[in-house]
Protein backbone atom coordinates (compact mmCIF):
# COMPACT_ATOMS: atom_id res chain seq x y z
CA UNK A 1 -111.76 61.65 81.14
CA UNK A 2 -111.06 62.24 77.06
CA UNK A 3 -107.27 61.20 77.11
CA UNK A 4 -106.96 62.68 73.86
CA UNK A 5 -108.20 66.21 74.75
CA UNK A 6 -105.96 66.12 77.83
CA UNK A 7 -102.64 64.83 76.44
CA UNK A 8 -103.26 65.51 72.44
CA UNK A 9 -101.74 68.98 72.09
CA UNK A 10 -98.53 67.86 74.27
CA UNK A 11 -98.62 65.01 71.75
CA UNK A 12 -98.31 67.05 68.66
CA UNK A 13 -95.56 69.03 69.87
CA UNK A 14 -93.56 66.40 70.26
CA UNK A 15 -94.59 64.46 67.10
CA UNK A 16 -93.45 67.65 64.78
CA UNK A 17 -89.96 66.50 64.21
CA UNK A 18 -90.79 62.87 63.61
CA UNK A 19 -93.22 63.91 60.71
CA UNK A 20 -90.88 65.80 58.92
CA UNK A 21 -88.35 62.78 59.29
CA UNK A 22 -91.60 60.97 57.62
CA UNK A 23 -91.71 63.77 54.73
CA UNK A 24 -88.08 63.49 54.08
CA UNK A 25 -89.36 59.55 54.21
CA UNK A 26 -91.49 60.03 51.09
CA UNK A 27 -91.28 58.46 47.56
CA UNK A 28 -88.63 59.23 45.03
CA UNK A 29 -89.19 58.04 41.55
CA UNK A 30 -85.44 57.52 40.73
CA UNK A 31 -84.33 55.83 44.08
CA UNK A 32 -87.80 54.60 45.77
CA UNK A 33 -88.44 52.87 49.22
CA UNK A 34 -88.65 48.79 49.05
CA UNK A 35 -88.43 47.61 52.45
CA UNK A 36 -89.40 49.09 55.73
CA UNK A 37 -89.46 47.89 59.46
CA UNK A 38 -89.98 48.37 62.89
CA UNK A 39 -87.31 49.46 65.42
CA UNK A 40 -83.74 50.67 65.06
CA UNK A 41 -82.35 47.17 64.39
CA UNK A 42 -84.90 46.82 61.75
CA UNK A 43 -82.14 48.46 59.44
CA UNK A 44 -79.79 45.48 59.18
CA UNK A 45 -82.83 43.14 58.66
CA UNK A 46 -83.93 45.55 55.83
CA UNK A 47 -80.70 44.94 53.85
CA UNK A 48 -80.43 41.23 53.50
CA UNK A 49 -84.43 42.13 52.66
CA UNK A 50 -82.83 44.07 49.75
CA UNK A 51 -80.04 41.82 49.06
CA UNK A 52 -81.98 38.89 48.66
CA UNK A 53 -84.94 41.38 46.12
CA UNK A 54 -81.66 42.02 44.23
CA UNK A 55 -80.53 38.66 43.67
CA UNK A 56 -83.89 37.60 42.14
CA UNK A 57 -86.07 37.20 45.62
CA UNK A 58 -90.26 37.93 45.91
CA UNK A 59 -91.14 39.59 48.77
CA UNK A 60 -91.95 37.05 50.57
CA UNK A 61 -88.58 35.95 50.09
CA UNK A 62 -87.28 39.53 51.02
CA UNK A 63 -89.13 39.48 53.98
CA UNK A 64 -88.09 36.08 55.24
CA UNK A 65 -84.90 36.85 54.73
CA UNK A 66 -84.74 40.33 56.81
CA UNK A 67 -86.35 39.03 59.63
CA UNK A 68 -83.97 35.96 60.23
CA UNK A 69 -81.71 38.56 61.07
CA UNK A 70 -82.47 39.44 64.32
CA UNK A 71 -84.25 36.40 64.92
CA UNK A 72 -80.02 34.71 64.81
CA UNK A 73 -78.87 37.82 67.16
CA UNK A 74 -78.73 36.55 70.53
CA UNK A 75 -77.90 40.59 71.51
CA UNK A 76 -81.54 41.02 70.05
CA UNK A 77 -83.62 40.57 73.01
CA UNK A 78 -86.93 40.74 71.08
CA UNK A 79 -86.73 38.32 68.23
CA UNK A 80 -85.72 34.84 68.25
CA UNK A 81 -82.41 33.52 69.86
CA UNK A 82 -81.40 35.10 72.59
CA UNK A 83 -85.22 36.72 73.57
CA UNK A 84 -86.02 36.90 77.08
CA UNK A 85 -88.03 33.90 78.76
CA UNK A 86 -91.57 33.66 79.89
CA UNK A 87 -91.96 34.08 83.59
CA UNK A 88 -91.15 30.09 83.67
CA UNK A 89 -88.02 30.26 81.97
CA UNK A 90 -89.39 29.13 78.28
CA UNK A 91 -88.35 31.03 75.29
CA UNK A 92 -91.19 30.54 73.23
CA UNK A 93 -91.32 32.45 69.65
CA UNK A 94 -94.56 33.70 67.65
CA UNK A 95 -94.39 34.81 64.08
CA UNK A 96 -96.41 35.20 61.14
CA UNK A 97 -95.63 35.93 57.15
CA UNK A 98 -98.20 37.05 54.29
CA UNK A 99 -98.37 38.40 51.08
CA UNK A 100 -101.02 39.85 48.46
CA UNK A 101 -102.48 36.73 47.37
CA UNK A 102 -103.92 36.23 50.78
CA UNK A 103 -101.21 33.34 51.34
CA UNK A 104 -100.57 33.05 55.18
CA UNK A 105 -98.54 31.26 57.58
CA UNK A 106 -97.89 31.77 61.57
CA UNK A 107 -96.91 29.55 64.58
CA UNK A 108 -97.60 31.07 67.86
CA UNK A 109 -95.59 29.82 70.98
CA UNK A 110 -93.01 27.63 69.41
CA UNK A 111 -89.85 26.09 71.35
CA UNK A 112 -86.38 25.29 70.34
CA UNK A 113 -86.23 26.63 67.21
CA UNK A 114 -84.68 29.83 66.18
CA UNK A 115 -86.31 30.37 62.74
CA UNK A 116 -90.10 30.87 63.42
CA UNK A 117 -90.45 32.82 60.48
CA UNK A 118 -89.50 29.90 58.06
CA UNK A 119 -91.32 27.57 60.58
CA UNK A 120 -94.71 30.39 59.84
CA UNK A 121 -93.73 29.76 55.89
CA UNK A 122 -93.67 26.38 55.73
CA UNK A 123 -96.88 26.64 57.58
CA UNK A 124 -97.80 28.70 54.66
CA UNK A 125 -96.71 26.26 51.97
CA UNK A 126 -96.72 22.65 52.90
CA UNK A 127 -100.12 22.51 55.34
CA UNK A 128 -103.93 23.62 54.85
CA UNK A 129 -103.69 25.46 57.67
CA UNK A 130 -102.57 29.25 58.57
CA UNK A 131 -101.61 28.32 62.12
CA UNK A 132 -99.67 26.06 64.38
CA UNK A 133 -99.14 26.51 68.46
CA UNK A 134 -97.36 24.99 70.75
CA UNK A 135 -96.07 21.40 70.65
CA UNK A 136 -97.27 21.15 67.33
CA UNK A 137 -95.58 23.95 65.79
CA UNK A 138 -92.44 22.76 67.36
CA UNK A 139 -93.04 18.67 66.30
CA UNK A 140 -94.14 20.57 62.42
CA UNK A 141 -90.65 22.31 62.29
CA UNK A 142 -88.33 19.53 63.60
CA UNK A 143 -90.42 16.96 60.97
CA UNK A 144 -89.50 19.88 58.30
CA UNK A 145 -85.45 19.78 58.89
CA UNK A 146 -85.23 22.84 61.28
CA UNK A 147 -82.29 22.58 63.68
CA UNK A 148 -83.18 22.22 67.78
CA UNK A 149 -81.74 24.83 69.28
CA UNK A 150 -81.27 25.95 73.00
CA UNK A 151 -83.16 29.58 72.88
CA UNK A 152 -82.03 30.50 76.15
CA UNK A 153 -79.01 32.76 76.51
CA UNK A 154 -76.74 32.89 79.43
CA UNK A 155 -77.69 36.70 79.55
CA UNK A 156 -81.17 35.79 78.73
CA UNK A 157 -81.41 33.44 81.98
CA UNK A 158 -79.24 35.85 83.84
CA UNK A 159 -82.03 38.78 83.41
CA UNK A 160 -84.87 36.54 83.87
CA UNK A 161 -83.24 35.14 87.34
CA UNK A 162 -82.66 38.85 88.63
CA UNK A 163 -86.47 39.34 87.61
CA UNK A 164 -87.70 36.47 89.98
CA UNK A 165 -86.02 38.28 93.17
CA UNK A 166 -88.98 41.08 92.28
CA UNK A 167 -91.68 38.94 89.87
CA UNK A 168 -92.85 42.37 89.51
CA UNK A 169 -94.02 42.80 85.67
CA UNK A 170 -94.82 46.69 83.50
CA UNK A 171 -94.67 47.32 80.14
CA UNK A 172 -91.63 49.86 79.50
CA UNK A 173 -92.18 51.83 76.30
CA UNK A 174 -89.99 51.45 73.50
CA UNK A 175 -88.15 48.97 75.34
CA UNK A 176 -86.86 47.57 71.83
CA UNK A 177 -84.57 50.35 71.55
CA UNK A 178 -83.43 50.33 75.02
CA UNK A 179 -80.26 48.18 76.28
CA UNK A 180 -81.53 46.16 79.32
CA UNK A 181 -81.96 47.84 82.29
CA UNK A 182 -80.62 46.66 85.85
CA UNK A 183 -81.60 43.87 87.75
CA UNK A 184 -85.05 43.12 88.79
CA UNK A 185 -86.39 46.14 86.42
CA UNK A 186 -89.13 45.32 84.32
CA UNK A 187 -88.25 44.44 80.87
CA UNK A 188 -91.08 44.22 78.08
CA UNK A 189 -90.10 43.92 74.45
CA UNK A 190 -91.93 43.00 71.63
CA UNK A 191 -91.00 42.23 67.50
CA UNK A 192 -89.72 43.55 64.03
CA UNK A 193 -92.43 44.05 61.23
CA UNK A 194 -90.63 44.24 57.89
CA UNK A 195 -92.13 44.65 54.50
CA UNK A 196 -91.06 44.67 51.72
CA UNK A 197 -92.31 45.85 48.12
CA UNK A 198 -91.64 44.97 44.54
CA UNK A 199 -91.48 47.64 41.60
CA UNK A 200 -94.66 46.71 40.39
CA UNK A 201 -96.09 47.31 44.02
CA UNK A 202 -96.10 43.90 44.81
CA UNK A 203 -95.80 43.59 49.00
CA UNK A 204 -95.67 40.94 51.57
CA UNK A 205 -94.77 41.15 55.22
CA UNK A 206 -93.58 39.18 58.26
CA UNK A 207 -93.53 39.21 62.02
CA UNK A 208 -91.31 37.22 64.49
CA UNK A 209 -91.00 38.07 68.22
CA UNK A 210 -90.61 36.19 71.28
CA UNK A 211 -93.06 38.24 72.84
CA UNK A 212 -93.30 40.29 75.85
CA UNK A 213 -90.98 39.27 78.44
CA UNK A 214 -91.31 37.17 81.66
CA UNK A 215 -94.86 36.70 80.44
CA UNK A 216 -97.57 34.11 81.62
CA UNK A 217 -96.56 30.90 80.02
CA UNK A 218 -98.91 30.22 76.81
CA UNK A 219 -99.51 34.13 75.96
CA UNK A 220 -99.71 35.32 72.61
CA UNK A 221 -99.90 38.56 71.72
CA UNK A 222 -100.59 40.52 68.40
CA UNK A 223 -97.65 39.79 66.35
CA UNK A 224 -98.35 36.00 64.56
CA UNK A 225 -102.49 36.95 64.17
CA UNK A 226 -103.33 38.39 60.68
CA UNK A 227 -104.75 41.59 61.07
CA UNK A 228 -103.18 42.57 64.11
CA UNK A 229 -99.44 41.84 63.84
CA UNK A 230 -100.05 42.62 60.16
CA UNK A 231 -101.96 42.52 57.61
CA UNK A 232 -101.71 42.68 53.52
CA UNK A 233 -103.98 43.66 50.58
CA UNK A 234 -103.07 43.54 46.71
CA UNK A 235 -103.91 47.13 45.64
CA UNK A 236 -103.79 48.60 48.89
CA UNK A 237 -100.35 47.67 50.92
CA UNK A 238 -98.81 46.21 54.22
CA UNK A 239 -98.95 47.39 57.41
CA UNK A 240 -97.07 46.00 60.89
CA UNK A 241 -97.90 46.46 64.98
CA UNK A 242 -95.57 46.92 67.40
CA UNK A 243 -95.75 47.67 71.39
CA UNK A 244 -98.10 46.24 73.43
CA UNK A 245 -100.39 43.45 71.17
CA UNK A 246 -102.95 43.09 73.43
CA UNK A 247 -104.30 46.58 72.83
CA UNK A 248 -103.74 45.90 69.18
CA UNK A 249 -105.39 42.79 69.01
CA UNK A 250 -108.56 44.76 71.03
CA UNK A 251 -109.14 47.44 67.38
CA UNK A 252 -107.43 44.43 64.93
CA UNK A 253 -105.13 47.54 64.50
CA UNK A 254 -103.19 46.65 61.00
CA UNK A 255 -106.57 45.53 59.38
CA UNK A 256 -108.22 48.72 60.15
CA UNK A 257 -104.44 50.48 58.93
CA UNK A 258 -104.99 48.71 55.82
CA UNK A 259 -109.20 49.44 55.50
CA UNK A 260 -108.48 53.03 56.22
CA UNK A 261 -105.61 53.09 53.11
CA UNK A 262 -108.28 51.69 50.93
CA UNK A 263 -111.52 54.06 51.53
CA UNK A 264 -108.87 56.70 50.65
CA UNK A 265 -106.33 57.88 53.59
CA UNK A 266 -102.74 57.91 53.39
CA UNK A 267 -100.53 55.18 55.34
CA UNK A 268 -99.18 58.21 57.62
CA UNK A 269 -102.88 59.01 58.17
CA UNK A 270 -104.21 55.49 58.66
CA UNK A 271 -101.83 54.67 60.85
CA UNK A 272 -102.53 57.91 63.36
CA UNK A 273 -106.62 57.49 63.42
CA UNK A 274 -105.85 53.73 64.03
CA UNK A 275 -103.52 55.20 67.41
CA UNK A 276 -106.49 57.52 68.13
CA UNK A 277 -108.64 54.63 68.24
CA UNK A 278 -107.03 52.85 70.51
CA UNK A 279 -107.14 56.33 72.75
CA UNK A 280 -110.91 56.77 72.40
CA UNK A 281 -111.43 53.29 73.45
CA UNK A 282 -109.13 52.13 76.15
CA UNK A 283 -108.77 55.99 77.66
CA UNK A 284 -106.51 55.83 81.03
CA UNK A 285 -105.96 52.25 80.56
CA UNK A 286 -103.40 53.14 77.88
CA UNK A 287 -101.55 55.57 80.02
CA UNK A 288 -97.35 54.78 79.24
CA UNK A 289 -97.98 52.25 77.34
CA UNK A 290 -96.61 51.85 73.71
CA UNK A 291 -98.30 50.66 70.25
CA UNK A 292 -97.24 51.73 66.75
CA UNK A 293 -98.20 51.10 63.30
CA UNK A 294 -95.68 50.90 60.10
CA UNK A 295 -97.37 51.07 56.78
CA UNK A 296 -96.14 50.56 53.16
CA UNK A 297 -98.64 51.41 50.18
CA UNK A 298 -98.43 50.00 46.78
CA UNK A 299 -97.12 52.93 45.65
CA UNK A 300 -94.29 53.80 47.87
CA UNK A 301 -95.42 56.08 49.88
CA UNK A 302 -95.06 54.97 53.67
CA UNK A 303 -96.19 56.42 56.52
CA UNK A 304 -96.06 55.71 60.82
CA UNK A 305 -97.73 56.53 64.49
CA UNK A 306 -97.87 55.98 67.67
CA UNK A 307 -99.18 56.19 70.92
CA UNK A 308 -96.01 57.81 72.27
CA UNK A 309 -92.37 59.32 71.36
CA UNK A 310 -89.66 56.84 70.91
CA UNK A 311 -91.11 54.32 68.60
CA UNK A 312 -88.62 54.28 64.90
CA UNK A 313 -88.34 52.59 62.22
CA UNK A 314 -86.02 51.52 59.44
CA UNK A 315 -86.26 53.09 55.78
CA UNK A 316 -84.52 51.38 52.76
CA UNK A 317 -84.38 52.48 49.30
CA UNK A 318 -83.71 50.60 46.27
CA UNK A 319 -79.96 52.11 45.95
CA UNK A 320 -79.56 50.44 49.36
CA UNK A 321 -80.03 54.24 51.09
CA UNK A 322 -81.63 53.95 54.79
CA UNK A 323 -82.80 55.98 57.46
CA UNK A 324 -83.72 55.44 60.86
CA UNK A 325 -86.76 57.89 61.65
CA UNK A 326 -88.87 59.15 64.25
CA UNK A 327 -92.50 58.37 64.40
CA UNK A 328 -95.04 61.07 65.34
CA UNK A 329 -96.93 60.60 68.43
CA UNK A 330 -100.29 61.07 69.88
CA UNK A 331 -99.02 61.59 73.60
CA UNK A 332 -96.06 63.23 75.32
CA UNK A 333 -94.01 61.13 77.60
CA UNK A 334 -95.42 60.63 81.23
């Protein structure tokens, strides 16, 4: 069965409002957009982006900077402190950071320290390598300074306890934007994808998340592999996943955002036919399940999708105006 033709004109319906919110979205030459992220929080990690652009910062400095802000709120159930265990009780935290010049850094399943995105910039800057897992990413950051930190939460354990009466795991859409919900539910979460761009249309991009929750110990998911968690091109722009990485990871969804921007399409546009993919490929096997794509171009202009309603993200101009706003979707809900 063609899950587009069956669900696409529901989709489209609902999606109406969320592309004007990404019209009203669109560049302004006297005030334009410099950072952008994934996710309702995404706003307060997009002003110490812009803080830290105004006192001097690159991008990759911006970047860094926004997303150490959830990755330090322990409320913040998706990022960092205070995200919710694998199903044996480990807190383990992937992220990745990149910018134009095809610089790259990313640790994937790293322990007991809160900052992975510094950890995944260090990896950047002081190895040959783009990636650390594991033990080793953990031994790299403690050798580099980093604090050891408990990543476990009282509330963190508590909800991963009341999940073990059950064990019973389903991705919930846009679970990032929902509180958590009663004991025993199933609880999936995922990242924030920030990026940030310079006046002369300069961009670079980061990725922390600690993952889906109560998942099997040693999985990684889209967020700390270029070209699914993100991906950036000098000339072109940035673009970030969120939602569900392993059906990311299966279309290498931000590098084909980021190829579709350069043969011609706009970042609204790439970012739908890369959702449509996805559709077209994995059919049923989609069905309530969440991805989106975030895209920034060189030039301002900045564009989102996703598989279904309820996916937002975080708009800041150079003036330090933002906007949360509604993606479009593909699909209605159900």
């Amino acid at each position: 069965m063609n899950i587009i033709s069956r669900r696409g004109a529901i989709g489209i319906g609902a999606g109406t409002l969320a592309a004007a919110g990404a019209a009203r979205a669109a560049g302004r030459e006297d005030d334009p957009i410099v950072v952008v992220s994934t996710w309702d929080f995404g706003k307060a990690a997009n002003a110490a982006a812009l803080a830290r652009l105004n006192a001097g910062g690159t991008p990759l400095d911006a970047v860094e900077a926004g997303a150490r802000v959830p990755e330090a709120d322990p409320e913040n159930h998706s990022v960092g402190y205070g995200g919710y265990p694998d199903r044996d009780g480990h807190v383990t935290l992937d992220a990745i950071i990149m910018d134009e010049d095809g610089r790259v850094g990313a640790v994937a399943a790293l322990e007991d320290v809160v900052h992975a995105i510094s950890v995944a910039r260090a990896v950047m800057e002081k190895t040959p390598h783009t990636l650390l897992v594991g033990e080793g990413a953990t031994r790299f950051a403690l050798d580099q300074g980093m604090e050891r930190t408990r990543l476990l939460t009282p509330a963190a354990e508590k909800a991963w306890r009341d999940w073990l009466e059950t064990a019973d795991y389903r991705p919930v859409a846009n679970i990032e934007n929902q509180l958590p919900g009663p004991p025993g539910s199933a609880l999936n979460h995922d990242t924030i994808g920030i990026i940030a761009r310079r006046s002369d249309g300069h961009v670079a991009a980061a990725c922390p998340t600690s993952g889906m929750a109560f998942k099997m110990r040693g999985r990684v998911g889209d967020s700390p592999q270029a070209g699914c968690g993100l991906f950036v091109e000098r000339g072109v722009g940035a673009a970030v996943s969120t939602g569900v990485g392993e059906e990311v990871i299966r279309i290498a969804g931000t590098a084909r955002v980021i190829a579709s921007m350069r043969a011609g399409m706009t970042p609204a546009t790439a970012c739908r036919e890369a959702c449509e993919h996805i559709a077209r490929l994995r059919g049923e096997a989609i069905r309530g399940l969440q991805v989106g794509f975030l895209a920034l171009g060189k030039d301002g202009a900045v564009g989102a999708f996703a598989l279904m309603p309820g996916f937002t993200y975080a708009v800041t101009r150079a003036s330090g105006a933002a906007e949360v706003l509604p993606a479009a979707s593909l699909f209605a809900e159900g």
